[in-house]
PDB file of N, CA and C in Angstrom:
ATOM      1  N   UNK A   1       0.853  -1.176   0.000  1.00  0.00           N
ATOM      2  CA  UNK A   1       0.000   0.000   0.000  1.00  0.00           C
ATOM      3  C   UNK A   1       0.888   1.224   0.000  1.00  0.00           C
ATOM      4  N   UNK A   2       0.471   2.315  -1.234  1.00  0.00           N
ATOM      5  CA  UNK A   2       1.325   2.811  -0.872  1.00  0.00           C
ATOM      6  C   UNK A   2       0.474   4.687  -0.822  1.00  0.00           C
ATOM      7  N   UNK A   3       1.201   6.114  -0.687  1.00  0.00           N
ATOM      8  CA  UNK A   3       0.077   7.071  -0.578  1.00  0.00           C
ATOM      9  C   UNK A   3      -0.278   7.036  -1.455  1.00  0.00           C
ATOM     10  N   UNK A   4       0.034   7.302  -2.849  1.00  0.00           N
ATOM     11  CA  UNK A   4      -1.012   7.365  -4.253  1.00  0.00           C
ATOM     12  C   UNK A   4      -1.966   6.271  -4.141  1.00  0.00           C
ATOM     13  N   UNK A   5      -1.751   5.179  -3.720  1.00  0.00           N
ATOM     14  CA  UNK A   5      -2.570   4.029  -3.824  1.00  0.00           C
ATOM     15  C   UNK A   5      -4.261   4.258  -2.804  1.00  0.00           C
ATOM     16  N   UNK A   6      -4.241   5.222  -1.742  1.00  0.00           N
ATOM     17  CA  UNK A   6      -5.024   5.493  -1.012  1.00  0.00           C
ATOM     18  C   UNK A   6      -5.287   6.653  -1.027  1.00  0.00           C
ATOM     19  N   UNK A   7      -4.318   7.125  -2.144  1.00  0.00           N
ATOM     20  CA  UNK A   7      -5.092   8.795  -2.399  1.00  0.00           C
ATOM     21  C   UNK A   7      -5.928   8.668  -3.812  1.00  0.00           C
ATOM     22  N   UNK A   8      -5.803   7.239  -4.944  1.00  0.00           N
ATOM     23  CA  UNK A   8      -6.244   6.984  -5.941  1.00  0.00           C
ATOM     24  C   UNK A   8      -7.779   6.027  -5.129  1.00  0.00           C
ATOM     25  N   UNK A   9      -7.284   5.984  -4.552  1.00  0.00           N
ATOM     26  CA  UNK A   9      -8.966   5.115  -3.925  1.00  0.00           C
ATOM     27  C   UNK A   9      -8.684   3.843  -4.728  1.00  0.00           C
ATOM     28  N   UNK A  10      -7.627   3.198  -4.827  1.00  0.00           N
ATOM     29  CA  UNK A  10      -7.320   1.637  -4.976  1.00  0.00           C
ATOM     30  C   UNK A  10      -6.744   1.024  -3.478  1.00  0.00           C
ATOM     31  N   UNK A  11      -7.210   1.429  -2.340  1.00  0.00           N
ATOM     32  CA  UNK A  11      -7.534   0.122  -2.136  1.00  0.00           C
ATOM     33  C   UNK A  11      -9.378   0.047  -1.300  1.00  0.00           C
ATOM     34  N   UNK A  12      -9.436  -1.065  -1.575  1.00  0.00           N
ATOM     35  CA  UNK A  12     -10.561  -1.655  -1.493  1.00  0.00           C
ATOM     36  C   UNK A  12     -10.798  -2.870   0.050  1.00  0.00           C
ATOM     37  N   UNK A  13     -11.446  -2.151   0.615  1.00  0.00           N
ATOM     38  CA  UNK A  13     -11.463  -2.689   2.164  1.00  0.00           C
ATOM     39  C   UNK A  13     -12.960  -2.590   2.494  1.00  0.00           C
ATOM     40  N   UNK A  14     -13.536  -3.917   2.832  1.00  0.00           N
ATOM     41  CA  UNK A  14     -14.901  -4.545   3.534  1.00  0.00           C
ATOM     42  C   UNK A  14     -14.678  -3.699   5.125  1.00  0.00           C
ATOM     43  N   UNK A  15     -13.524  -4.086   5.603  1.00  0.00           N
ATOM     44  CA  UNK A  15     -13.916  -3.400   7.081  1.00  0.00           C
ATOM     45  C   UNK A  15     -13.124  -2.528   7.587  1.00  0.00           C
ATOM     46  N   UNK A  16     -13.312  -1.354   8.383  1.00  0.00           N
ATOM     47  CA  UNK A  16     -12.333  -0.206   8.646  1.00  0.00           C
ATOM     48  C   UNK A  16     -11.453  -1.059   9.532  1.00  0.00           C
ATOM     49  N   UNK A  17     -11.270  -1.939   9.803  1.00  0.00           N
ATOM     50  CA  UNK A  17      -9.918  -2.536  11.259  1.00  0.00           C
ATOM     51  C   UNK A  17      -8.933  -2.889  10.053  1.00  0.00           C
ATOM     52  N   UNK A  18      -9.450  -3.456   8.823  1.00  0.00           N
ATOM     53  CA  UNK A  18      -8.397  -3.924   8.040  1.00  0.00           C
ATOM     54  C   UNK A  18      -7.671  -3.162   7.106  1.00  0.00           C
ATOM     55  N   UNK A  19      -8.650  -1.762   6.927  1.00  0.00           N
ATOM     56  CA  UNK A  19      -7.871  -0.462   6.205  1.00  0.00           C
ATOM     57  C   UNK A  19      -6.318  -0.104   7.125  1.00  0.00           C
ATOM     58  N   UNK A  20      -7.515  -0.162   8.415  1.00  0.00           N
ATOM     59  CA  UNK A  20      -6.087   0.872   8.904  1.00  0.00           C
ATOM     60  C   UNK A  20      -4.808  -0.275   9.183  1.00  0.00           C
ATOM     61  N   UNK A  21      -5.347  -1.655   9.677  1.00  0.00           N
ATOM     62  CA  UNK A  21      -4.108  -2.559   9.255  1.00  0.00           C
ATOM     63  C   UNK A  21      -3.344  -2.691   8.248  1.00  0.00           C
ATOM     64  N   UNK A  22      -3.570  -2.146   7.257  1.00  0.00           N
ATOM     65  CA  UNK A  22      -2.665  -2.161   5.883  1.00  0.00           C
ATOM     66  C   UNK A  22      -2.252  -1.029   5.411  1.00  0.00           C
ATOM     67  N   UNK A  23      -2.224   0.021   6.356  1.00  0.00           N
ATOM     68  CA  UNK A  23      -1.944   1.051   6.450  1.00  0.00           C
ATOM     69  C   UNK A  23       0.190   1.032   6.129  1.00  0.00           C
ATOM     70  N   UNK A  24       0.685   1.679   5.900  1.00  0.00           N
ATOM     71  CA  UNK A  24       2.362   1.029   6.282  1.00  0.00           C
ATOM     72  C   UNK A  24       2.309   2.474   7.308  1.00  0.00           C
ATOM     73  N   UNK A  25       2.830   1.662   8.406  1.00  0.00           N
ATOM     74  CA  UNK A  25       2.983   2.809   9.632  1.00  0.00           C
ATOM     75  C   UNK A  25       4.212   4.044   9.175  1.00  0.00           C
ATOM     76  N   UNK A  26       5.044   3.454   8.585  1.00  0.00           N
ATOM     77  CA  UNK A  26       6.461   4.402   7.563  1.00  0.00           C
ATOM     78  C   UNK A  26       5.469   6.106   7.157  1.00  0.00           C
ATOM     79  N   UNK A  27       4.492   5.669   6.554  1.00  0.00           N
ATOM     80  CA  UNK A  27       3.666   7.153   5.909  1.00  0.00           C
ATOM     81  C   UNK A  27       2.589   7.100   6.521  1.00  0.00           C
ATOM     82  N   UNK A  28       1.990   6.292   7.396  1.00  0.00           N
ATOM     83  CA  UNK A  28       0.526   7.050   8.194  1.00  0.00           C
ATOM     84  C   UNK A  28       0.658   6.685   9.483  1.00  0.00           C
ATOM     85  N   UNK A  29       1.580   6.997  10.117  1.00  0.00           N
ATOM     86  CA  UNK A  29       1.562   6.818  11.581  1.00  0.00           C
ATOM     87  C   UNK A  29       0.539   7.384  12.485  1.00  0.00           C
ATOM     88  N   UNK A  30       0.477   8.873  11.992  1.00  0.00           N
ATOM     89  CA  UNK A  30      -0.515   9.090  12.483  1.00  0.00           C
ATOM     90  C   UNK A  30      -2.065   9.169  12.547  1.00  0.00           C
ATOM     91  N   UNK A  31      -2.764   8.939  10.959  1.00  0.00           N
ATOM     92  CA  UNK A  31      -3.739   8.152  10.861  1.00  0.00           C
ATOM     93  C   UNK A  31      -4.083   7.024  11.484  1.00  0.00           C
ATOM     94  N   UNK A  32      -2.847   5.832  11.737  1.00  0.00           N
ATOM     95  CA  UNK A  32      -2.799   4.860  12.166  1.00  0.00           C
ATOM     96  C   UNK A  32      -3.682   4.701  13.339  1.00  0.00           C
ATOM     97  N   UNK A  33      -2.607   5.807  14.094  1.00  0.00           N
ATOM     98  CA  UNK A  33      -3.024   5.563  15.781  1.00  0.00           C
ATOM     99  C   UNK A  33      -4.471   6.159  15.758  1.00  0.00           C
ATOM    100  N   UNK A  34      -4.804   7.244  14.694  1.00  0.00           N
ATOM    101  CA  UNK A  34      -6.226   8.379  15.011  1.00  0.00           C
ATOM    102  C   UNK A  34      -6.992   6.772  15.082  1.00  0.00           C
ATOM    103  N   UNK A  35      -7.185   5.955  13.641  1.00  0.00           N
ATOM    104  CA  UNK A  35      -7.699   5.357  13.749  1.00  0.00           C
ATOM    105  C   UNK A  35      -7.628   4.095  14.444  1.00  0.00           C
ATOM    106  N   UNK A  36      -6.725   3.451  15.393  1.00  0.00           N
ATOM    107  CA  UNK A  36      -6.949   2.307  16.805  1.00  0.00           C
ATOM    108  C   UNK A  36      -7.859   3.545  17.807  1.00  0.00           C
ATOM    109  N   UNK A  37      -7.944   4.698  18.039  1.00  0.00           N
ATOM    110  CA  UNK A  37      -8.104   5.467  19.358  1.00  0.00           C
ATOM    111  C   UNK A  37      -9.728   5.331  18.817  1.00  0.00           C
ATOM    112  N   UNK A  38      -9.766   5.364  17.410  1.00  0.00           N
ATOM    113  CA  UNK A  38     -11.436   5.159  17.082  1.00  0.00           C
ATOM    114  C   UNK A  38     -11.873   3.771  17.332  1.00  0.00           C
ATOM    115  N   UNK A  39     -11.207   2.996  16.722  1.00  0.00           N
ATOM    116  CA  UNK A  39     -11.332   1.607  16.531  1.00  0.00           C
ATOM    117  C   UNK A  39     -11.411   1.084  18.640  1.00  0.00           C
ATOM    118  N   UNK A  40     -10.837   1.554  19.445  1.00  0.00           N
ATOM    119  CA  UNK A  40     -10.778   1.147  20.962  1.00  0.00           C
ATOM    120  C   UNK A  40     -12.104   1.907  21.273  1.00  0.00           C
ATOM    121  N   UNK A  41     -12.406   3.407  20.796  1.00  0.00           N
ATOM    122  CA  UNK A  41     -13.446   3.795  21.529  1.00  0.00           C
ATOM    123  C   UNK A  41     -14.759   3.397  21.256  1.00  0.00           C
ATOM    124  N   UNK A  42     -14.933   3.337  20.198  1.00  0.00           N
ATOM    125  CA  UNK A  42     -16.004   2.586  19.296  1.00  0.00           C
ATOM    126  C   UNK A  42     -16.561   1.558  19.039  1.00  0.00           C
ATOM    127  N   UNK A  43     -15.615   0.413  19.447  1.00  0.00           N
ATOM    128  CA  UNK A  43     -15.346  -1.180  18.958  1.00  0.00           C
ATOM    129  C   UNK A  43     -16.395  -1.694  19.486  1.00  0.00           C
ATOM    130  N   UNK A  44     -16.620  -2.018  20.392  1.00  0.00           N
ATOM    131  CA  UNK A  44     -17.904  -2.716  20.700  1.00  0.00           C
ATOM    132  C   UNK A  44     -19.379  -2.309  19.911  1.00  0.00           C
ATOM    133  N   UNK A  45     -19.264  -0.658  19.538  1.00  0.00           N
ATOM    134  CA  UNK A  45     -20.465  -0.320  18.757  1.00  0.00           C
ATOM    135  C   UNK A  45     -20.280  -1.295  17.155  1.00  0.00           C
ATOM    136  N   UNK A  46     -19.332  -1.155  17.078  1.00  0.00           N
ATOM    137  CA  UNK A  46     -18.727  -1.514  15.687  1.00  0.00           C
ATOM    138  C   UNK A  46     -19.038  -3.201  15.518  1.00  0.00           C
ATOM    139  N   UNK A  47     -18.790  -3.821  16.117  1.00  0.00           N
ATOM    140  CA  UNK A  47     -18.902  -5.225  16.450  1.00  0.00           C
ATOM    141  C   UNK A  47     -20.395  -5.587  16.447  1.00  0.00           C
ATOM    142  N   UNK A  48     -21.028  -4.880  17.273  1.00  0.00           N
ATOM    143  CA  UNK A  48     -22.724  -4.854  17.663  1.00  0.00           C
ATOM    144  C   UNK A  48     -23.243  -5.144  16.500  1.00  0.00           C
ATOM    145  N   UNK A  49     -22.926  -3.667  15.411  1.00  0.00           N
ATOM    146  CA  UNK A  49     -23.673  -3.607  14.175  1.00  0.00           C
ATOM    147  C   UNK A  49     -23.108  -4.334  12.966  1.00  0.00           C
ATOM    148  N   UNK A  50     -22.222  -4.996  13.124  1.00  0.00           N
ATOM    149  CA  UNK A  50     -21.532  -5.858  12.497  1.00  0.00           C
ATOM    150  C   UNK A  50     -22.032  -7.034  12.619  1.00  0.00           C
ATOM    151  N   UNK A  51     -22.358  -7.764  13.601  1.00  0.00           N
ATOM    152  CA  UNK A  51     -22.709  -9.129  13.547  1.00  0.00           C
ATOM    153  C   UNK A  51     -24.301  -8.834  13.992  1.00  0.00           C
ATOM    154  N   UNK A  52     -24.951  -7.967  14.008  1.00  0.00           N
ATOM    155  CA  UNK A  52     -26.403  -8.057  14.707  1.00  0.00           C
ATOM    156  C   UNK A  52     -27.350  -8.786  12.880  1.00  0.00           C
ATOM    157  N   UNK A  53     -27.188  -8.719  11.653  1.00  0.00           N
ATOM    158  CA  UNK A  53     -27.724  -8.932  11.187  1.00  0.00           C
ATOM    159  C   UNK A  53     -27.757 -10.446  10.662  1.00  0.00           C
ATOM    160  N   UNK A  54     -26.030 -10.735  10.870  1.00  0.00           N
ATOM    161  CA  UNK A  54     -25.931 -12.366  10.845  1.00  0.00           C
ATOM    162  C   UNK A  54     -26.796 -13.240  12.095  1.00  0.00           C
ATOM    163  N   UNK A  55     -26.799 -12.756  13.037  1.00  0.00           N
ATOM    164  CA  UNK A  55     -27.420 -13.094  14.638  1.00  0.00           C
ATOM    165  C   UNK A  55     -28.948 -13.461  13.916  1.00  0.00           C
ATOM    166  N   UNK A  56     -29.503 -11.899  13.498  1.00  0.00           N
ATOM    167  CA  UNK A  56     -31.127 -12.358  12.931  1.00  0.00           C
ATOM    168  C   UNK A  56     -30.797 -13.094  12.051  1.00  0.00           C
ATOM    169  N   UNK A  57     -30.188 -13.542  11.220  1.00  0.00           N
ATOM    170  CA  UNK A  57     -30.579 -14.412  10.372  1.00  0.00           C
ATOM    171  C   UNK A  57     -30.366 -15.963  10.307  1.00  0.00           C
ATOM    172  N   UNK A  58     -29.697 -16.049  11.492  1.00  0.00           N
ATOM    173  CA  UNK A  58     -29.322 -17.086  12.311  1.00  0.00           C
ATOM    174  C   UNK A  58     -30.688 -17.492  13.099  1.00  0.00           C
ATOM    175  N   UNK A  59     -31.430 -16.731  13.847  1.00  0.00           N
ATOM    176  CA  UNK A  59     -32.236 -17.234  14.400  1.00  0.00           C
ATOM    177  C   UNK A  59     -33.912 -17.545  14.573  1.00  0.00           C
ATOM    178  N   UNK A  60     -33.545 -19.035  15.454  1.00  0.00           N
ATOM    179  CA  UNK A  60     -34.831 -19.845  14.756  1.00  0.00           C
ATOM    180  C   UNK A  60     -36.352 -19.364  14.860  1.00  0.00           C
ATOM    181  N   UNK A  61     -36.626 -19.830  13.755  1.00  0.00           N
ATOM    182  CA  UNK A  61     -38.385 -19.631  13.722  1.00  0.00           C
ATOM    183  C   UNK A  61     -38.160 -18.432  13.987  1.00  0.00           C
TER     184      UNK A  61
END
């Protein structure tokens, strides 16, 4: 990953934990951390609405 690559909007990420994991800490260190301080404060909201629709569709009758 590199900055043109995320300033061209090539890359392509399903979930924000795995954007900022592929982040290279070398050029976004500090995005990095903005985004764990979101990802820690948030996470459980994030998780909630993440799996609440597999949950309904999981369950019976």
């Amino acid at each position: 990953v590199t900055v043109r690559d995320v300033h061209e909007g090539k890359i392509q990420m399903k979930e924000l934990p795995e954007f900022y994991g592929k982040l290279p800490a070398e050029n976004f260190q500090n995005l990095r951390k903005l985004g764990m301080k979101m990802i820690m404060t948030f996470g459980s909201t994030y998780v909630c609405e993440k799996t609440s629709p597999v949950l309904k569709r999981a369950k019976p009758g």
